[in-house]
N, C-alpha and C. Protein backbone atom coordinates (compact mmCIF):
# COMPACT_ATOMS: atom_id res chain seq x y z
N UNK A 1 -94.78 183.15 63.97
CA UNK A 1 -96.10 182.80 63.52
C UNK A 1 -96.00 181.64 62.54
N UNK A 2 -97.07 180.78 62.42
CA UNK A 2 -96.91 179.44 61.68
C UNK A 2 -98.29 179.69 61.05
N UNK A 3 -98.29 178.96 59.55
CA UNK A 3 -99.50 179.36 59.08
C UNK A 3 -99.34 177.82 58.45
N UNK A 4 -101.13 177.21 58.33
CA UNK A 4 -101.38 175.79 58.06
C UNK A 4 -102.64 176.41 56.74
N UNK A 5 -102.17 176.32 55.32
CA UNK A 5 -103.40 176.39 54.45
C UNK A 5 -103.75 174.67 54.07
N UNK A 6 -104.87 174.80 54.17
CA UNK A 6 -105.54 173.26 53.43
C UNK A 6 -105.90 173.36 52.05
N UNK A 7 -105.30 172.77 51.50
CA UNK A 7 -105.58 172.63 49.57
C UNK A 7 -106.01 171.71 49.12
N UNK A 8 -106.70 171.74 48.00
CA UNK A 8 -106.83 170.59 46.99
C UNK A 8 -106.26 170.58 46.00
N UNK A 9 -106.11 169.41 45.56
CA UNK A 9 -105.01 168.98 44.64
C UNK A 9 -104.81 170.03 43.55
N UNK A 10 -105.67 170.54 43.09
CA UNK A 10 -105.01 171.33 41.64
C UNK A 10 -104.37 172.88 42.37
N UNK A 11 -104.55 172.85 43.68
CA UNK A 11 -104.54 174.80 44.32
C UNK A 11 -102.83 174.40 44.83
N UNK A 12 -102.30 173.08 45.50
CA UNK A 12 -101.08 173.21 46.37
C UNK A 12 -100.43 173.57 45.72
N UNK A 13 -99.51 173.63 44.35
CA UNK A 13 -98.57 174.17 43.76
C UNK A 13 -98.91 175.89 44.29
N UNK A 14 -99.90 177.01 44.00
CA UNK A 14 -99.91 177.86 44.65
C UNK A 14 -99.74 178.25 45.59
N UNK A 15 -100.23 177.59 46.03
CA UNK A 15 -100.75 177.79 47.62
C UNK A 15 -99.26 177.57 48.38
N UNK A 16 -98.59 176.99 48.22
CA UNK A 16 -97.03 176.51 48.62
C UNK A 16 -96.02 177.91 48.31
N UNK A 17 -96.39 177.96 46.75
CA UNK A 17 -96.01 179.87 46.32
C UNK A 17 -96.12 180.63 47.50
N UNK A 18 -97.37 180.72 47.47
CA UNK A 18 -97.98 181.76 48.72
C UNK A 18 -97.31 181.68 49.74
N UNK A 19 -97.06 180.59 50.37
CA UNK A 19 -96.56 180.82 51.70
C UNK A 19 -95.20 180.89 51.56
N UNK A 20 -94.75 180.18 51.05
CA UNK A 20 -93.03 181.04 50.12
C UNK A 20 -92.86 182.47 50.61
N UNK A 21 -93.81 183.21 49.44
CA UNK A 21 -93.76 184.48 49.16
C UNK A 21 -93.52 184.77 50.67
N UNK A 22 -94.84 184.71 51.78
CA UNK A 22 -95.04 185.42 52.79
C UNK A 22 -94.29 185.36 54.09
N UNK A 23 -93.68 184.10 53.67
CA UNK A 23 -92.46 184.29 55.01
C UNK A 23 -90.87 184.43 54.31
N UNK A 24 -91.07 184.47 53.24
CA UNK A 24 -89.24 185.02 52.73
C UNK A 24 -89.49 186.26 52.57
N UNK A 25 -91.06 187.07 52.78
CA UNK A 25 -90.69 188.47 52.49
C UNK A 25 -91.00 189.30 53.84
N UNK A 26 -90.76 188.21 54.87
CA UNK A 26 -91.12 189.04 56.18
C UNK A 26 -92.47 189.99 56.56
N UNK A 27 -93.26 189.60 55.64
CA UNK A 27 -94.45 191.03 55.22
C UNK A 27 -95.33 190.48 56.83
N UNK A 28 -95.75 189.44 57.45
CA UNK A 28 -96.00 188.87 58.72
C UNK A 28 -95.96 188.20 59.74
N UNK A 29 -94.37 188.64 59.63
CA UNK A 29 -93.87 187.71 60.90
C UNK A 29 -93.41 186.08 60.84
N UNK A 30 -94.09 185.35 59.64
CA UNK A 30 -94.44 183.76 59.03
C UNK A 30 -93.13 183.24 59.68
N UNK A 31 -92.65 182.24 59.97
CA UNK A 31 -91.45 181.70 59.87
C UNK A 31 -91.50 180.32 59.74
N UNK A 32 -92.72 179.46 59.48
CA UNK A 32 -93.18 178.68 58.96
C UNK A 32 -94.29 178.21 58.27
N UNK A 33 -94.70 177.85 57.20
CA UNK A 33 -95.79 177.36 56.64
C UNK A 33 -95.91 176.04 56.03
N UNK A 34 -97.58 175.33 56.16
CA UNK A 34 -97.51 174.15 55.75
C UNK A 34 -98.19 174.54 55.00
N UNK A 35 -98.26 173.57 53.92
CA UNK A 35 -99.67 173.10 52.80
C UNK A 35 -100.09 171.64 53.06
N UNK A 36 -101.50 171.66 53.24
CA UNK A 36 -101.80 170.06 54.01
C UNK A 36 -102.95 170.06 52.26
N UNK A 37 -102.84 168.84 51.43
CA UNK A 37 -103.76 168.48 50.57
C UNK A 37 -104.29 167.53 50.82
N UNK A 38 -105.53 168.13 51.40
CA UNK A 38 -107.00 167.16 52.06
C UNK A 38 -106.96 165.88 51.09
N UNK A 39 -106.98 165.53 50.07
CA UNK A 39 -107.52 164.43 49.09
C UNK A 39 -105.83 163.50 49.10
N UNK A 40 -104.62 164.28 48.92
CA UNK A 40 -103.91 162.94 48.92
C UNK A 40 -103.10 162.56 50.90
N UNK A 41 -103.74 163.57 51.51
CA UNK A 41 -103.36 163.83 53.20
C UNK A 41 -101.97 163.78 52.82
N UNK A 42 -101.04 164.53 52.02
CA UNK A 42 -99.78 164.96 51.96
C UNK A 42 -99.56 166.45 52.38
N UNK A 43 -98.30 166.50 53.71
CA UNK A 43 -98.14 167.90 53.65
C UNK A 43 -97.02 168.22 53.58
N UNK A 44 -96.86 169.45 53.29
CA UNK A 44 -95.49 170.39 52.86
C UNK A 44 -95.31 171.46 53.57
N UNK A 45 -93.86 171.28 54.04
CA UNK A 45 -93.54 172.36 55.04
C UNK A 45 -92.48 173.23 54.27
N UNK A 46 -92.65 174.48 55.32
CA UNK A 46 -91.38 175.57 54.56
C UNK A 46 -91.23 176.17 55.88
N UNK A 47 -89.53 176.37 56.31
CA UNK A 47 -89.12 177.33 57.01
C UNK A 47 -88.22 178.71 56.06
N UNK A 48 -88.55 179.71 57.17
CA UNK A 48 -87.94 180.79 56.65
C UNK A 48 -86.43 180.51 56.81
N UNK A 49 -86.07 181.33 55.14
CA UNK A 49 -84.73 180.63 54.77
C UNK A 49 -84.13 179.64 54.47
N UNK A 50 -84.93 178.34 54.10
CA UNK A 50 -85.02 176.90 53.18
C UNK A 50 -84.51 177.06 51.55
N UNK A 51 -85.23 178.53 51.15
CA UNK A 51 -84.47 178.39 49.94
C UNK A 51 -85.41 178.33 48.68
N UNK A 52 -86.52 178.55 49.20
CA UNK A 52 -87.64 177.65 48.15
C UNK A 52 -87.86 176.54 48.04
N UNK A 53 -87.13 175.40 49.26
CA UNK A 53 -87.81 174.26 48.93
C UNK A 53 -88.32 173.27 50.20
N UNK A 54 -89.62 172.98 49.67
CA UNK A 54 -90.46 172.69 50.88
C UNK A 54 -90.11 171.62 51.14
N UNK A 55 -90.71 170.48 52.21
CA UNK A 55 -90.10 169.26 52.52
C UNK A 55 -91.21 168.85 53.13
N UNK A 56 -91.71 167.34 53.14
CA UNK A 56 -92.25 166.36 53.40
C UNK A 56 -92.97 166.75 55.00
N UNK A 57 -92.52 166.77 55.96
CA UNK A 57 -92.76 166.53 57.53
C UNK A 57 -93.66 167.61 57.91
N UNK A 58 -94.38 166.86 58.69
CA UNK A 58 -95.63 167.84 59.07
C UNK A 58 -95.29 168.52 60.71
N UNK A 59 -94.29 168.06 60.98
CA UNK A 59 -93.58 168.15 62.17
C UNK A 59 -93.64 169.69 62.45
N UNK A 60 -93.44 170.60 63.63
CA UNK A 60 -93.15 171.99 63.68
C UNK A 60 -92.62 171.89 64.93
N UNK A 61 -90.93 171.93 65.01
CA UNK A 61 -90.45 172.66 66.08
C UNK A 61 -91.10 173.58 66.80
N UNK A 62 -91.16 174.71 66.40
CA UNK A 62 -91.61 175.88 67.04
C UNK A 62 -92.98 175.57 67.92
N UNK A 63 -94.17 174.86 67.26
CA UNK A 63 -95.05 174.27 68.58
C UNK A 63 -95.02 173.21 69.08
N UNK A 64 -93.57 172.39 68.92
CA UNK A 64 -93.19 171.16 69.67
C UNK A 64 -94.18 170.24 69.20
N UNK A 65 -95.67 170.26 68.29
CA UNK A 65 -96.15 168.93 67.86
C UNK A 65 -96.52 168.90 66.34
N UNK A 66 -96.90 167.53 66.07
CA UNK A 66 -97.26 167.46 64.59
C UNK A 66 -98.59 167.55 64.30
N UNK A 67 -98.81 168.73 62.97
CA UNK A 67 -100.22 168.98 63.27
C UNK A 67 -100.90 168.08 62.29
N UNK A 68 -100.06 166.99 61.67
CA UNK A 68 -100.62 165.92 61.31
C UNK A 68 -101.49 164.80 61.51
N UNK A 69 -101.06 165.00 62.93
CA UNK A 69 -102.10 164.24 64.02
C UNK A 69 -103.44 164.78 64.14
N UNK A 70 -103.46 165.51 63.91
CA UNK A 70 -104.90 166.12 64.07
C UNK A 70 -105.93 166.37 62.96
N UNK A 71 -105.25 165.70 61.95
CA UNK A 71 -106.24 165.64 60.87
C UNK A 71 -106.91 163.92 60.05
């Protein structure tokens, strides 16, 4: 499962938490999450088992496209 939250600038530091939390603790399946922040169109990805640290690319293996394109 891949999860895409949209933030604004003061929420992504959380919101990045959040999806942390929910795929290093297996609680739903997650094995990837982005944070996309509508106002600077920067997003942040996390795979399960990264470590805590997110990275630049909006890219997702797992559905073969970038859901960058679509915003």
């Amino acid at each position: 499962m891949i999860v895409i939250e949209v933030a604004q600038p003061r929420t992504v530091q959380h919101d990045l938490k959040k999806i942390i939390h929910f795929t290093e603790n297996d609680n739903y399946g997650i094995l990837k999450g982005f944070v996309y922040n509508y106002k600077s169109r920067e997003w942040f990805r996390y795979r399960k088992g990264d470590g805590g640290a997110a990275t630049a690319p909006s890219v997702s293996d797992v559905m073969g496209i970038d859901p960058g394109e679509f915003v």
